[in-house]
Protein backbone atom coordinates (compact mmCIF):
# COMPACT_ATOMS: atom_id res chain seq x y z
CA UNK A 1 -1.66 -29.86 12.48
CA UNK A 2 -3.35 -31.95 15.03
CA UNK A 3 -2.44 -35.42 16.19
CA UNK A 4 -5.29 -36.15 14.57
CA UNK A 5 -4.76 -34.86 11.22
CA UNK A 6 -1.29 -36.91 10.75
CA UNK A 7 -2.64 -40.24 10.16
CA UNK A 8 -2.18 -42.02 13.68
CA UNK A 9 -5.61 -42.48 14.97
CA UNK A 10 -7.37 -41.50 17.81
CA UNK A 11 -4.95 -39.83 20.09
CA UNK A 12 -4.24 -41.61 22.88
CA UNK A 13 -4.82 -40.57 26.90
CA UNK A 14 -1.27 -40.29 27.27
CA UNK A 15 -0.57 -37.86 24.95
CA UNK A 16 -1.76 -33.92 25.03
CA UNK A 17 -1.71 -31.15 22.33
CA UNK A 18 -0.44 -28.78 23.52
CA UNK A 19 -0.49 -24.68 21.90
CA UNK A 20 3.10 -23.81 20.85
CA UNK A 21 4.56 -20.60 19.04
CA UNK A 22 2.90 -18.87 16.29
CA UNK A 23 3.43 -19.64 12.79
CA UNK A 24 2.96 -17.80 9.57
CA UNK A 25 1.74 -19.52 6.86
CA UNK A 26 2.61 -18.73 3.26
CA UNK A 27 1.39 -19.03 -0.09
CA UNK A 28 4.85 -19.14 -2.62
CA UNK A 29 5.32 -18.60 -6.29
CA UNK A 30 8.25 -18.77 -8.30
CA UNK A 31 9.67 -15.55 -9.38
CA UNK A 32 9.49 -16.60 -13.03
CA UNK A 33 6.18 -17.49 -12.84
CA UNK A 34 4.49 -15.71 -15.86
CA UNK A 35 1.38 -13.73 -14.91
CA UNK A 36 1.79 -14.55 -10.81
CA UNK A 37 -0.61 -12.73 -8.41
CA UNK A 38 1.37 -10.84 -5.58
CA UNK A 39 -1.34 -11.37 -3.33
CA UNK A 40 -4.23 -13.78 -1.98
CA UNK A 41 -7.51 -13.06 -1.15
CA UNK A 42 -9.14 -14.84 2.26
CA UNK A 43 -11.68 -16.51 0.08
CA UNK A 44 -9.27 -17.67 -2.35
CA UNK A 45 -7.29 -19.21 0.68
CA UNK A 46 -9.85 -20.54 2.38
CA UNK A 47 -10.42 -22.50 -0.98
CA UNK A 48 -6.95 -23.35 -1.83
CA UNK A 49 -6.61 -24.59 2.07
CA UNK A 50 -10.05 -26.33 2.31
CA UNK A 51 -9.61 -28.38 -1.11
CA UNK A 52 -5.99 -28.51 -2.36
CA UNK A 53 -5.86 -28.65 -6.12
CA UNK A 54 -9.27 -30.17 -6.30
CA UNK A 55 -10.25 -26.54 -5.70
CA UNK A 56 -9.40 -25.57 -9.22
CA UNK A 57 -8.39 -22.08 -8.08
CA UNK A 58 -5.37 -21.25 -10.57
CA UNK A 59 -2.27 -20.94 -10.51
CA UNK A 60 -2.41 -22.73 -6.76
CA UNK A 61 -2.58 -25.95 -7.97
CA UNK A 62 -0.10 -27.36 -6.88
CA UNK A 63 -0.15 -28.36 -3.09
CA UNK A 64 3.13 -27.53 -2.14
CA UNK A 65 2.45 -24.05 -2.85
CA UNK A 66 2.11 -23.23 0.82
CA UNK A 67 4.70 -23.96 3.06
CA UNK A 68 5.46 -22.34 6.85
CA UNK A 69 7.31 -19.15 6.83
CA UNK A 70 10.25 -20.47 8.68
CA UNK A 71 10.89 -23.17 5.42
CA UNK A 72 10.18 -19.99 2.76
CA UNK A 73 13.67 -17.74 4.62
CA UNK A 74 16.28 -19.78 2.67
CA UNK A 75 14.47 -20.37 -1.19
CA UNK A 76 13.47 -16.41 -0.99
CA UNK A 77 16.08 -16.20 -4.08
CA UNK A 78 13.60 -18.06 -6.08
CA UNK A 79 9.94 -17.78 -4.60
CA UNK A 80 8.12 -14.88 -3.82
CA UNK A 81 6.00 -14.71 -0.70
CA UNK A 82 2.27 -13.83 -1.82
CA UNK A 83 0.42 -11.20 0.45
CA UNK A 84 -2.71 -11.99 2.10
CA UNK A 85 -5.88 -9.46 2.23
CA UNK A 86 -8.04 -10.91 5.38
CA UNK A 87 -12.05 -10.72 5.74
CA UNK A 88 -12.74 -7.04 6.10
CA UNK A 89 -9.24 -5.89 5.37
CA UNK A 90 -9.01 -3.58 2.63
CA UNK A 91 -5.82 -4.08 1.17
CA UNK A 92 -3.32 -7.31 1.63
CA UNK A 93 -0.67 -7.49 3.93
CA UNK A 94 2.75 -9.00 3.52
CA UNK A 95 4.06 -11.63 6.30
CA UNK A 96 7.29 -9.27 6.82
CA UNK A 97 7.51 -5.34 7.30
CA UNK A 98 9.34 -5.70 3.84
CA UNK A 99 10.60 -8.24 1.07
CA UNK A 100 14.29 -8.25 2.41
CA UNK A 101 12.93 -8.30 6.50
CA UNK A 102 12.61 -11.42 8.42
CA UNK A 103 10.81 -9.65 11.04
CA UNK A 104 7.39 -11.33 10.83
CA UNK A 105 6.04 -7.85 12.10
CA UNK A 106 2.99 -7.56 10.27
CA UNK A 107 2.03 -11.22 11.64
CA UNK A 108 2.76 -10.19 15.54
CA UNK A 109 0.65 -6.79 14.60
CA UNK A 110 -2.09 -8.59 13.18
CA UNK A 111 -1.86 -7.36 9.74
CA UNK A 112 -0.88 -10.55 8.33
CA UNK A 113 -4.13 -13.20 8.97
CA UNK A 114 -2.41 -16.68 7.57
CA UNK A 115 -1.26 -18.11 10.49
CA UNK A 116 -1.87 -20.85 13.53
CA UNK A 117 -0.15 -22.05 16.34
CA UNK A 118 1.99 -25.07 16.21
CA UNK A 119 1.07 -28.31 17.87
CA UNK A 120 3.30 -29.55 20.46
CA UNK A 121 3.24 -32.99 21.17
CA UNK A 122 3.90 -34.11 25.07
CA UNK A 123 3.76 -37.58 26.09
CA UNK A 124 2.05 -37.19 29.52
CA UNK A 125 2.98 -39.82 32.52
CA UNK A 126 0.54 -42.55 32.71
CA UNK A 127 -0.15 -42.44 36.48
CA UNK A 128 -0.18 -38.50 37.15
CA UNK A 129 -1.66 -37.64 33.74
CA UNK A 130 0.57 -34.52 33.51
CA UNK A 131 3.82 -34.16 31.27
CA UNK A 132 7.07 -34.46 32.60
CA UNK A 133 8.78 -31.11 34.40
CA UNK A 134 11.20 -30.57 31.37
CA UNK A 135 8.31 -31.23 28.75
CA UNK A 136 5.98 -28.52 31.10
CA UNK A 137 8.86 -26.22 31.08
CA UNK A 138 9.41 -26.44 26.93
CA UNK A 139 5.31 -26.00 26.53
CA UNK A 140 5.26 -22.88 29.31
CA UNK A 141 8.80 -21.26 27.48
CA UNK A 142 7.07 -21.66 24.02
């Protein structure tokens, strides 16, 4: 998300956005979900993303049916991960090599489309304008 998009305003000259690591992004159902999809369409996520529930696209109506990968590795007892066919791809791709792998590999190969970079927040010094050397050296190791 950007500072923007959380509700505090206008961000302010002392603070930069920074690009962080990548993150896959997720759309979850519960395993005893009658009749659940095991995949996701672009279009269909571009609709559930772009208007939430008032989107009408079943079954994702409910908004907390996406959630980052990294919060989906414990509950994988219950959900199941949906795949995700991009524009132009002809077949959906899961987020993983496979349902038991935690290995993200068909997001770092490009397979896997659903995903962004997270937002890191640095507070930059008021006089120099740039962040301080440990907050430079957390941006430059992510």
């Amino acid at each position: 998300m950007f500072y923007e998009t959380c509700g505090f305003g206008t961000r302010p000259s002392t603070v930069a956005d920074e690009s962080g690591p990548t993150q896959a992004m997720l759309f979850v159902v519960p395993f005893a979900a009658t009749g659940a999809p095991s995949s996701i369409t672009a279009e269909e996520a571009a609709n559930v993303w772009g208007c939430g529930t008032r989107g009408t696209i079943s079954p994702w109506l409910v908004e907390s049916a996406t959630l980052a990968a990294d919060a989906f590795d414990s509950p994988r007892a219950k959900m199941h991960a949906l795949a995700c066919r991009g524009l132009e791809q002809t077949h959906a791709h899961d987020a993983d090599s496979a349902a038991d792998a935690f290995d993200k590999r068909n997001v770092r190969d490009g397979h896997y489309l659903a995903w962004g970079h997270e937002h890191l927040i640095v507070k930059l010094d008021a006089t120099t304008n740039m962040p301080s050397a440990a907050a430079q050296n957390f941006v430059d190791w992510s």
